[in-house]
N, C-alpha and C. Protein backbone atom coordinates (compact mmCIF):
# COMPACT_ATOMS: atom_id res chain seq x y z
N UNK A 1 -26.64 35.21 -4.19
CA UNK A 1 -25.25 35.49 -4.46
C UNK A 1 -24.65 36.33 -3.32
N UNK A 2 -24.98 37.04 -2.96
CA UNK A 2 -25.10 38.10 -2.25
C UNK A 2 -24.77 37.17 -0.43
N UNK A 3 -25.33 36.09 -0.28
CA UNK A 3 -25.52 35.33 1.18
C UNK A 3 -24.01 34.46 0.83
N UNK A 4 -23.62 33.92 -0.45
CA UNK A 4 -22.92 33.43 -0.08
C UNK A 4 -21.69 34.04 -0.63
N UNK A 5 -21.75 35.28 -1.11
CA UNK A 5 -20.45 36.35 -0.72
C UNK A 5 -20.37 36.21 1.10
N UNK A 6 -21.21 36.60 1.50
CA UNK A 6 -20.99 36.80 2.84
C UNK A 6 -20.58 35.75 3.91
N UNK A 7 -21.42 34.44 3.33
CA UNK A 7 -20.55 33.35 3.61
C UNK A 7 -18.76 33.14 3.37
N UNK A 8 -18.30 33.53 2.41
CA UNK A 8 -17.25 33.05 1.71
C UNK A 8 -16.26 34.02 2.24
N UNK A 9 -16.85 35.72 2.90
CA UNK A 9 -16.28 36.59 3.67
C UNK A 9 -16.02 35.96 5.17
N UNK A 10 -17.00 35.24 5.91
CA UNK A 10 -16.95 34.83 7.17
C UNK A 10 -15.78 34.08 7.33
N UNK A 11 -16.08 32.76 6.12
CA UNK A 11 -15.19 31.64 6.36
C UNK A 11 -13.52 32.72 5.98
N UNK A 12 -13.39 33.19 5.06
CA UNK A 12 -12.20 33.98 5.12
C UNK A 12 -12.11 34.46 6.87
N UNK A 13 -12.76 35.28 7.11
CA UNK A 13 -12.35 35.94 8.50
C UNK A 13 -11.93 35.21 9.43
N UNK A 14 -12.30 34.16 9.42
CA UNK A 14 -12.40 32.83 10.88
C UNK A 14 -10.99 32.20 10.27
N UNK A 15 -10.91 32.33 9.43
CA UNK A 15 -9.49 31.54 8.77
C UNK A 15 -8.23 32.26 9.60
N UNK A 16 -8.52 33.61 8.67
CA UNK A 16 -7.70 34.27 9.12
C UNK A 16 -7.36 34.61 10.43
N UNK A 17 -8.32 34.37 11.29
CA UNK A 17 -8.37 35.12 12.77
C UNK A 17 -7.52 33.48 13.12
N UNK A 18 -7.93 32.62 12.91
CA UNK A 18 -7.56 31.50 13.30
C UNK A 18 -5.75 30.82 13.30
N UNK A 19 -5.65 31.67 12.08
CA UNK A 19 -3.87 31.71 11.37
C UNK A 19 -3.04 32.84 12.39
N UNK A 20 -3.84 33.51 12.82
CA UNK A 20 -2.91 34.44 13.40
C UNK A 20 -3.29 33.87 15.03
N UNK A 21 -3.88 33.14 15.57
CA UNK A 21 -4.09 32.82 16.87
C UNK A 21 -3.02 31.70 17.24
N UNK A 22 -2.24 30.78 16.43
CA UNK A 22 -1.71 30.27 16.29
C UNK A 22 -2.75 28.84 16.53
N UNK A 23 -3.65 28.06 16.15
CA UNK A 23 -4.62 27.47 16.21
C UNK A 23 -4.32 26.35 16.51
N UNK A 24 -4.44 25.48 17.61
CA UNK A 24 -4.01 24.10 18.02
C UNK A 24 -4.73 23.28 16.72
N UNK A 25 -3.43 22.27 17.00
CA UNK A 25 -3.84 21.25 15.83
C UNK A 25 -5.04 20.29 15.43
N UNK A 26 -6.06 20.60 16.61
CA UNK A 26 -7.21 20.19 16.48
C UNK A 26 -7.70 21.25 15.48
N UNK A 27 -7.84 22.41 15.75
CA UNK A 27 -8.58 23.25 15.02
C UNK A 27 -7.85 23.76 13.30
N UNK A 28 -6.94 23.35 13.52
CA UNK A 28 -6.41 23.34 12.21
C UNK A 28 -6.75 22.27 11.09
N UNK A 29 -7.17 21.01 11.66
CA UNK A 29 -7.30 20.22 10.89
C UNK A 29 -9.06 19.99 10.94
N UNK A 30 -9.58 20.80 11.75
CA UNK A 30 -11.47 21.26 11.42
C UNK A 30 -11.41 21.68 10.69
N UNK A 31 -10.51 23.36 10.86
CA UNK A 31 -10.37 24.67 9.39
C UNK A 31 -10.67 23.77 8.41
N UNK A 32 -9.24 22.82 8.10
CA UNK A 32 -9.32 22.45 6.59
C UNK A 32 -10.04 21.27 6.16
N UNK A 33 -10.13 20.63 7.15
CA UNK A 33 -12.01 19.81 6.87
C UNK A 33 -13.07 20.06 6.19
N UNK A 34 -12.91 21.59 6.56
CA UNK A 34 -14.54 22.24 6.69
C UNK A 34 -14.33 22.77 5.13
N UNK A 35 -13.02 23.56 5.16
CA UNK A 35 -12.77 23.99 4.23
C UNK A 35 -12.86 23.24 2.82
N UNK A 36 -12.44 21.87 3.06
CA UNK A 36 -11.98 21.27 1.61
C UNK A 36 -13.49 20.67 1.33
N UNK A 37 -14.50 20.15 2.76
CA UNK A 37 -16.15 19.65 2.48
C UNK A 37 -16.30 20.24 2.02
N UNK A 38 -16.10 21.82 2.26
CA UNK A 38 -17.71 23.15 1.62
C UNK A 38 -16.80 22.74 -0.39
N UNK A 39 -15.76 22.56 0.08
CA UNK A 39 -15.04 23.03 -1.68
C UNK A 39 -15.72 22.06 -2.69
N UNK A 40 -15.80 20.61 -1.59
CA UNK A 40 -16.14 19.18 -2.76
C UNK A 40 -17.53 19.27 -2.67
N UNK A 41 -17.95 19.78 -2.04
CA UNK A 41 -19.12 19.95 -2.05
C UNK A 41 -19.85 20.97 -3.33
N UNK A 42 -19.15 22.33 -3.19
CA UNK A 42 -19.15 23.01 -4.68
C UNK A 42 -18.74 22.02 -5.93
N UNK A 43 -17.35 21.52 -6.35
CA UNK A 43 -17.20 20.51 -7.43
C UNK A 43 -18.42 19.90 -7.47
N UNK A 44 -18.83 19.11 -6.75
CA UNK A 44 -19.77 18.12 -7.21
C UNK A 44 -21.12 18.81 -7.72
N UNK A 45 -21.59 19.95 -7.17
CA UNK A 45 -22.30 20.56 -7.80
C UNK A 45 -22.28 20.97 -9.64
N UNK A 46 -20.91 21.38 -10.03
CA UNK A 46 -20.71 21.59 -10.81
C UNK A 46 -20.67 20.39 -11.91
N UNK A 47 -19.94 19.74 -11.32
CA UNK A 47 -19.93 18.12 -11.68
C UNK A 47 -21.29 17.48 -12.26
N UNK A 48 -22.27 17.60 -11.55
CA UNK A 48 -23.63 17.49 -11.50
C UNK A 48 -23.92 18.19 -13.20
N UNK A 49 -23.88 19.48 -13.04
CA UNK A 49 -24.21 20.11 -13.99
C UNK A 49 -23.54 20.13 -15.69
N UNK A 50 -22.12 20.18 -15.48
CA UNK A 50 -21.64 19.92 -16.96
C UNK A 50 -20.47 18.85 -17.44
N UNK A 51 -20.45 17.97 -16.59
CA UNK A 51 -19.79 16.78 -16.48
C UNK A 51 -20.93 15.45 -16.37
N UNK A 52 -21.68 15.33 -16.10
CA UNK A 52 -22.68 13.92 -15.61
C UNK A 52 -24.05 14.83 -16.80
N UNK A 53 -24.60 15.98 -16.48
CA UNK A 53 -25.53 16.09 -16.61
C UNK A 53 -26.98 15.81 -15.96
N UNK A 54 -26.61 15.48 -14.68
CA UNK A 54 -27.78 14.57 -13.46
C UNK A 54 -28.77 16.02 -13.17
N UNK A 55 -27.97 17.23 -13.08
CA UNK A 55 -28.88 18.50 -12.87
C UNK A 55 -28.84 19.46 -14.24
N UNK A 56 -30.12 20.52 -14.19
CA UNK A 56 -29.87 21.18 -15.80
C UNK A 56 -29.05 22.29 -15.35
N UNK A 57 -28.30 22.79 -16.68
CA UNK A 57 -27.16 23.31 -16.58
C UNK A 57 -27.84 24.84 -15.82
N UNK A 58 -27.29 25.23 -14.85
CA UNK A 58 -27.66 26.61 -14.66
C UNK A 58 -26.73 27.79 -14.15
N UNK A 59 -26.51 28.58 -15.46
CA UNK A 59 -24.76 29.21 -15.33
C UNK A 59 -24.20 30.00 -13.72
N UNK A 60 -26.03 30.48 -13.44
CA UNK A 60 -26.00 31.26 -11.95
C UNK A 60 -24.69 30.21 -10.83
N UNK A 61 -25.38 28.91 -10.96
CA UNK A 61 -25.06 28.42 -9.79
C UNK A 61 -23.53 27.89 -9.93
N UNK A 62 -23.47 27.47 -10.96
CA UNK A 62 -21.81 27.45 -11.86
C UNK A 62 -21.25 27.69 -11.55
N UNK A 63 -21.39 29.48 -11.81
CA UNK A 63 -20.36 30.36 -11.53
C UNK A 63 -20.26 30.71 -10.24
N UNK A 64 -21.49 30.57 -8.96
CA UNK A 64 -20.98 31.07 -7.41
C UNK A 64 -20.50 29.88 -6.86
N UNK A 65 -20.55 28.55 -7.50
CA UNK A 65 -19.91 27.44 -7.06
C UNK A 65 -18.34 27.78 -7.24
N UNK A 66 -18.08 27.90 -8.52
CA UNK A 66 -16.52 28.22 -9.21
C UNK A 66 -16.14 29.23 -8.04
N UNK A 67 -16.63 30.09 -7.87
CA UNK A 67 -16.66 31.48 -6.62
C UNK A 67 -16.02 31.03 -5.60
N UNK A 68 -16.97 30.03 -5.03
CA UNK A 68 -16.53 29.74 -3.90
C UNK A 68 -15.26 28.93 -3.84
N UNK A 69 -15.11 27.87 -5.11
CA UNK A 69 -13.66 27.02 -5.13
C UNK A 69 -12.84 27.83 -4.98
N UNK A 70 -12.51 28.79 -5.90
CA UNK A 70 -11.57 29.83 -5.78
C UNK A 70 -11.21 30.89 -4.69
N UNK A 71 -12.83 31.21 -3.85
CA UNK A 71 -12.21 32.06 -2.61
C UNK A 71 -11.92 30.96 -1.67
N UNK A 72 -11.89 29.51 -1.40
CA UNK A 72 -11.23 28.67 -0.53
C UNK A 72 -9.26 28.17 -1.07
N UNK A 73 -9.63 28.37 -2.55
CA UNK A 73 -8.27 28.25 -2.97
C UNK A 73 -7.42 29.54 -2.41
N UNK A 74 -7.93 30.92 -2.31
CA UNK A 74 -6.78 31.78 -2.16
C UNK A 74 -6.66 32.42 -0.75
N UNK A 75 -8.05 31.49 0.07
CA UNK A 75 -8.00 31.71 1.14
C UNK A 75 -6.44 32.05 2.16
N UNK A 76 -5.30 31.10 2.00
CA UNK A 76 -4.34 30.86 2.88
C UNK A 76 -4.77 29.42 3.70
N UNK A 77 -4.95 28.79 2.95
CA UNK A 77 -5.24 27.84 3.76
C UNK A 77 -4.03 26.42 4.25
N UNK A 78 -2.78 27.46 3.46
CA UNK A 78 -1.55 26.83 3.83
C UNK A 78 -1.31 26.78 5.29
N UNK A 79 -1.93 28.15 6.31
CA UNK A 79 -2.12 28.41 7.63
C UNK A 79 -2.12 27.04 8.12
N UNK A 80 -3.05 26.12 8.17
CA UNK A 80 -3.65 25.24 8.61
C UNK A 80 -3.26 23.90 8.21
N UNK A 81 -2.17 23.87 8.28
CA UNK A 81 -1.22 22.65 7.53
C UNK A 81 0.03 22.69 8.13
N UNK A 82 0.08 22.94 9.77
CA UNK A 82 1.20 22.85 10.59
C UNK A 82 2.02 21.51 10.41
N UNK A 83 2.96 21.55 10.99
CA UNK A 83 4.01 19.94 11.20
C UNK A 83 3.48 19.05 11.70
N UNK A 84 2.53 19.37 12.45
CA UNK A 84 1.95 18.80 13.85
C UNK A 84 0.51 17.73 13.47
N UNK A 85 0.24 18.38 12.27
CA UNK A 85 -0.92 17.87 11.85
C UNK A 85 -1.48 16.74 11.60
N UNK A 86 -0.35 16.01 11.02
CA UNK A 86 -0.24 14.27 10.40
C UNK A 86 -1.10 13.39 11.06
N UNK A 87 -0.96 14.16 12.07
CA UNK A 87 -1.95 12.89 13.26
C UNK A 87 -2.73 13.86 14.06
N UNK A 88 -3.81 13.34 14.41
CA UNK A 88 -5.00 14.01 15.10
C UNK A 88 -5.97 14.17 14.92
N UNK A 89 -7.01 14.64 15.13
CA UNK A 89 -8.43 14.32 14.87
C UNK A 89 -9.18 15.92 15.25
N UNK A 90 -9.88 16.15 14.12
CA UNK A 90 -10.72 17.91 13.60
C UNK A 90 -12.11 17.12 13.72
N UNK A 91 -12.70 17.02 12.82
CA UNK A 91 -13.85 16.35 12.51
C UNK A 91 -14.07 15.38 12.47
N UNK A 92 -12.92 14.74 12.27
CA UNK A 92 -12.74 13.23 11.75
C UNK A 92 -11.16 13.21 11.72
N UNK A 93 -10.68 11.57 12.14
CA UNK A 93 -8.68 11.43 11.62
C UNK A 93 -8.86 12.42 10.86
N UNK A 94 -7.42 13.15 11.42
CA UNK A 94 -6.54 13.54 9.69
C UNK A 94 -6.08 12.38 8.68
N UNK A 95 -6.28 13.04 7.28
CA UNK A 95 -5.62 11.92 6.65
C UNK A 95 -4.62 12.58 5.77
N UNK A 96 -4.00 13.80 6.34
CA UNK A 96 -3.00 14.48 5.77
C UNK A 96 -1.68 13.56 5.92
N UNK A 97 -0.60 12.83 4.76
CA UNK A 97 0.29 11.72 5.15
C UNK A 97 1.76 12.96 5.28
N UNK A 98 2.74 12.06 6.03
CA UNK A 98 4.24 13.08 7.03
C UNK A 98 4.67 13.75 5.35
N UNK A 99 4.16 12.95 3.95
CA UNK A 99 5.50 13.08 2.87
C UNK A 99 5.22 14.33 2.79
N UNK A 100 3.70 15.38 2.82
CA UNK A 100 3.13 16.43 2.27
C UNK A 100 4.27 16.84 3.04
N UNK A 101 4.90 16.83 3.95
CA UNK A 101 6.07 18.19 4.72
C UNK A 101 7.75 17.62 3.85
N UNK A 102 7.93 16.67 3.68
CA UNK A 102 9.24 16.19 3.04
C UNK A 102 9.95 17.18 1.90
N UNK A 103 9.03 17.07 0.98
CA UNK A 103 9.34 18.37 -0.28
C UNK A 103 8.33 19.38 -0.47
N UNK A 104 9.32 20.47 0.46
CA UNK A 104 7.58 21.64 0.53
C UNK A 104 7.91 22.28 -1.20
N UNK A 105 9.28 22.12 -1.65
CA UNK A 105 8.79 23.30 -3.14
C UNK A 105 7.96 22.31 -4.21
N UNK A 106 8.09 20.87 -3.87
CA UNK A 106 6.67 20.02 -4.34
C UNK A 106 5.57 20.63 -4.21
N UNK A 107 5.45 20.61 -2.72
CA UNK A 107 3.98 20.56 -1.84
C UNK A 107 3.60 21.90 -2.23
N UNK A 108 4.29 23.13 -2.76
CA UNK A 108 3.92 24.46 -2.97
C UNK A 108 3.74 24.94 -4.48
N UNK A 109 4.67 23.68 -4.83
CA UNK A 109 4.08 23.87 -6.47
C UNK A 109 2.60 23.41 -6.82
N UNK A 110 2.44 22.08 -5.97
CA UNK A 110 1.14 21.39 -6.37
C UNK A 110 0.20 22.58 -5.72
N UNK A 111 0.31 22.96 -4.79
CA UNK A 111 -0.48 23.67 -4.20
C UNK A 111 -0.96 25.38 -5.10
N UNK A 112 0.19 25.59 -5.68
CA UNK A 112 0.25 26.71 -6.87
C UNK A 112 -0.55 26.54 -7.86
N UNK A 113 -0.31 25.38 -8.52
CA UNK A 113 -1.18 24.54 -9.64
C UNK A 113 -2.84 24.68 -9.30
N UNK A 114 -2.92 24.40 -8.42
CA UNK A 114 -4.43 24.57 -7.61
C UNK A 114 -5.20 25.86 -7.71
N UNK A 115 -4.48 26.46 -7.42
CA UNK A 115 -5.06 27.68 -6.98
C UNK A 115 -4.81 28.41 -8.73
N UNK A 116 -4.22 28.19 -9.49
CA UNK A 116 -4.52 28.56 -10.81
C UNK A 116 -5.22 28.14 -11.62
N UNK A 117 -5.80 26.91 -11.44
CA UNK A 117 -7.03 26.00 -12.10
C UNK A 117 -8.25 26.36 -11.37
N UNK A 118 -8.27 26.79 -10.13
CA UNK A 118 -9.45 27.12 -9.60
C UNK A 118 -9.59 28.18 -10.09
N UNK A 119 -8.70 29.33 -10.32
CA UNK A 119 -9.01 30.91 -11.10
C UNK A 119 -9.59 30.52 -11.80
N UNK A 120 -9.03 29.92 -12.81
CA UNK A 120 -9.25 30.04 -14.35
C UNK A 120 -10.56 29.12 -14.29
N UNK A 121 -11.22 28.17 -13.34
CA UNK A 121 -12.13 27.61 -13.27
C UNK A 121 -13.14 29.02 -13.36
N UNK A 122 -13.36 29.95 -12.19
CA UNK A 122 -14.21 31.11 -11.96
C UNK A 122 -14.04 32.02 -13.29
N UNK A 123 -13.18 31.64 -13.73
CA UNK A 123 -12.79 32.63 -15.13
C UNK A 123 -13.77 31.72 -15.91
N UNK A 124 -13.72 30.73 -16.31
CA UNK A 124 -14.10 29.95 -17.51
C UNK A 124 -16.03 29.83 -16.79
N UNK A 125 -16.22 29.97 -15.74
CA UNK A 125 -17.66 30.12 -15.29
C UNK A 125 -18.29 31.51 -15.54
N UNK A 126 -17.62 32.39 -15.64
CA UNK A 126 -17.81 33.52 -15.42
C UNK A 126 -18.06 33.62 -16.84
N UNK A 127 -17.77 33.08 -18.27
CA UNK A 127 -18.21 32.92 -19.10
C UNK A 127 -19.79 32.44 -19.72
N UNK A 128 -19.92 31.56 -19.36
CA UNK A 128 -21.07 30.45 -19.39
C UNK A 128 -21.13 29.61 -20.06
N UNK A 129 -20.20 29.87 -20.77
CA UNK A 129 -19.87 28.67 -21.95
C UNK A 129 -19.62 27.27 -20.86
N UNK A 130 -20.64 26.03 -21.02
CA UNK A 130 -20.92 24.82 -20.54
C UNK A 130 -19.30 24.20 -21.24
N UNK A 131 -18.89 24.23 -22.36
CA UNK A 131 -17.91 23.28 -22.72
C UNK A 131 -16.64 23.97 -22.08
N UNK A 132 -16.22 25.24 -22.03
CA UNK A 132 -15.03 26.01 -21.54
C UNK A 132 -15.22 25.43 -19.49
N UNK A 133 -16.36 25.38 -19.15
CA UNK A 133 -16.47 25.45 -18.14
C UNK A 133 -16.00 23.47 -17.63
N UNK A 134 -16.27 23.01 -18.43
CA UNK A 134 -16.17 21.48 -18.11
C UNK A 134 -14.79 21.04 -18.37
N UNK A 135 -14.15 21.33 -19.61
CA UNK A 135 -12.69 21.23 -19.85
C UNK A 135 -12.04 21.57 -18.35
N UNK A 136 -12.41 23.03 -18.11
CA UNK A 136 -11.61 23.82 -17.14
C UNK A 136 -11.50 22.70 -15.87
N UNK A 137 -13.49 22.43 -15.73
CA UNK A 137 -13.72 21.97 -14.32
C UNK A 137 -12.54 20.49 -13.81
N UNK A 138 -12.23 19.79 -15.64
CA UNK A 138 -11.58 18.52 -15.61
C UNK A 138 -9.89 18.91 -15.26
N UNK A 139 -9.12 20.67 -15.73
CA UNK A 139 -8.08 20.44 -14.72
C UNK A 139 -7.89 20.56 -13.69
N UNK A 140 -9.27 21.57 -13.32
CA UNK A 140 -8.96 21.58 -11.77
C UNK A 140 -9.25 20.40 -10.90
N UNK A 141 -10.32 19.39 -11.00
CA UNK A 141 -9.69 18.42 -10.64
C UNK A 141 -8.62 17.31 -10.52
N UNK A 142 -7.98 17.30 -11.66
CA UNK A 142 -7.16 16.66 -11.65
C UNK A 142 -5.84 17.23 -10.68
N UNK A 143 -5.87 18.71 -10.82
CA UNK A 143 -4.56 19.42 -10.02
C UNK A 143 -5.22 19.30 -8.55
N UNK A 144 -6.61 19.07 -8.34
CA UNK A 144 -7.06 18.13 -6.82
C UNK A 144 -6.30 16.86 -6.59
N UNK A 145 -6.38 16.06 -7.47
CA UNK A 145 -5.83 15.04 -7.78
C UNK A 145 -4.27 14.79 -7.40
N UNK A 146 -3.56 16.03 -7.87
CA UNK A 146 -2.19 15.56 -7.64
C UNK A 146 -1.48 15.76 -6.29
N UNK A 147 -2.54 16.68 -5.47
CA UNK A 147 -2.41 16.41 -4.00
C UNK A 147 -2.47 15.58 -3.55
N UNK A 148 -3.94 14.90 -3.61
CA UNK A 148 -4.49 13.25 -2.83
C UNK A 148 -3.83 12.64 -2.88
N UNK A 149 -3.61 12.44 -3.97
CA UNK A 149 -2.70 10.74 -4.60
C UNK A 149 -1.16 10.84 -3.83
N UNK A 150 -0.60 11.87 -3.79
CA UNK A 150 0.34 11.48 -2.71
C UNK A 150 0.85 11.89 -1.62
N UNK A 151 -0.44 12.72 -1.30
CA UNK A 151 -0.45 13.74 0.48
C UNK A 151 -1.68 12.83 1.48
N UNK A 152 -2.81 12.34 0.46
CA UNK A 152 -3.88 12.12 1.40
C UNK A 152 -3.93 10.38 1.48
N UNK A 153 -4.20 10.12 3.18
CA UNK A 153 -4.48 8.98 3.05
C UNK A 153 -5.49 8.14 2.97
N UNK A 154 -6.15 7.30 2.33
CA UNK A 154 -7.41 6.77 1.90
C UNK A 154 -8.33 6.40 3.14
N UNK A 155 -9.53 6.54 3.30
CA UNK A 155 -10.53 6.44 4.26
C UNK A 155 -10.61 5.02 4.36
């Protein structure tokens, strides 16, 4: 727990150092690469555990998964979502589409929505209750959901 506090401190720092450097649009669209892999990468863990059932439930890992969704949700990772972004290549194409800039009090509501389902995700882990935690885990994906479906473009 303890390694990936310190993880979850780094990636904060590099964020941040990165937001204030003013970060060419290559590196902006790594940031949030990296950022949104390590995140789906946590979901699916969780996913694993009280949604599928493929791994046994184990509340430890639950809850520093939920941890980590949530310190990438309140990261600022709006930083890294310049004008410029739509096109270019981090890790891989962006597949951020021009509409995400069209209606930002959309793009900031959906983005609001997010970051309150991911709380309440670490809230509802922080419990251990397996059924509070799976309900939860199903809005915060879905408020994943209402980004993709009409910001991201399909691989």
């Amino acid at each position: 727990m303890r390694y990936l506090m310190l993880c979850l401190i780094a990636v904060a720092v590099v964020a941040t150092s990165l937001a204030f450097a003013s970060p060419s649009v290559e590196d902006q669209i790594k940031a949030r690469q990296s950022a949104y892999t390590f995140m789906g990468w946590n979901m699916n863990r969780i996913r694993a555990q009280v949604i599928d059932g493929d791994v046994e439930f184990n509340a430890g890992q639950v809850q520093a998964a939920a941890n980590a969704i949530a310190a990438i949700a309140n990261s600022g990772m709006s930083a890294m979502f310049g004008p410029d972004t739509t096109t270019g290549t981090g890790w891989k194409p962006t597949r951020l589409r021009p509409e995400f800039f069209e209606d930002m009090a959309r793009t900031g509501e959906i983005a609001g929505n997010f970051i309150r389902e991911a709380n309440a995700l670490a809230e509802a882990a922080e419990s251990g209750d397996r059924d509070a935690i799976a309900r939860q885990f199903r809005a915060t994906a879905d408020s994943c959901g209402a980004c993709h479906r009409p910001f991201r473009a399909s691989e």
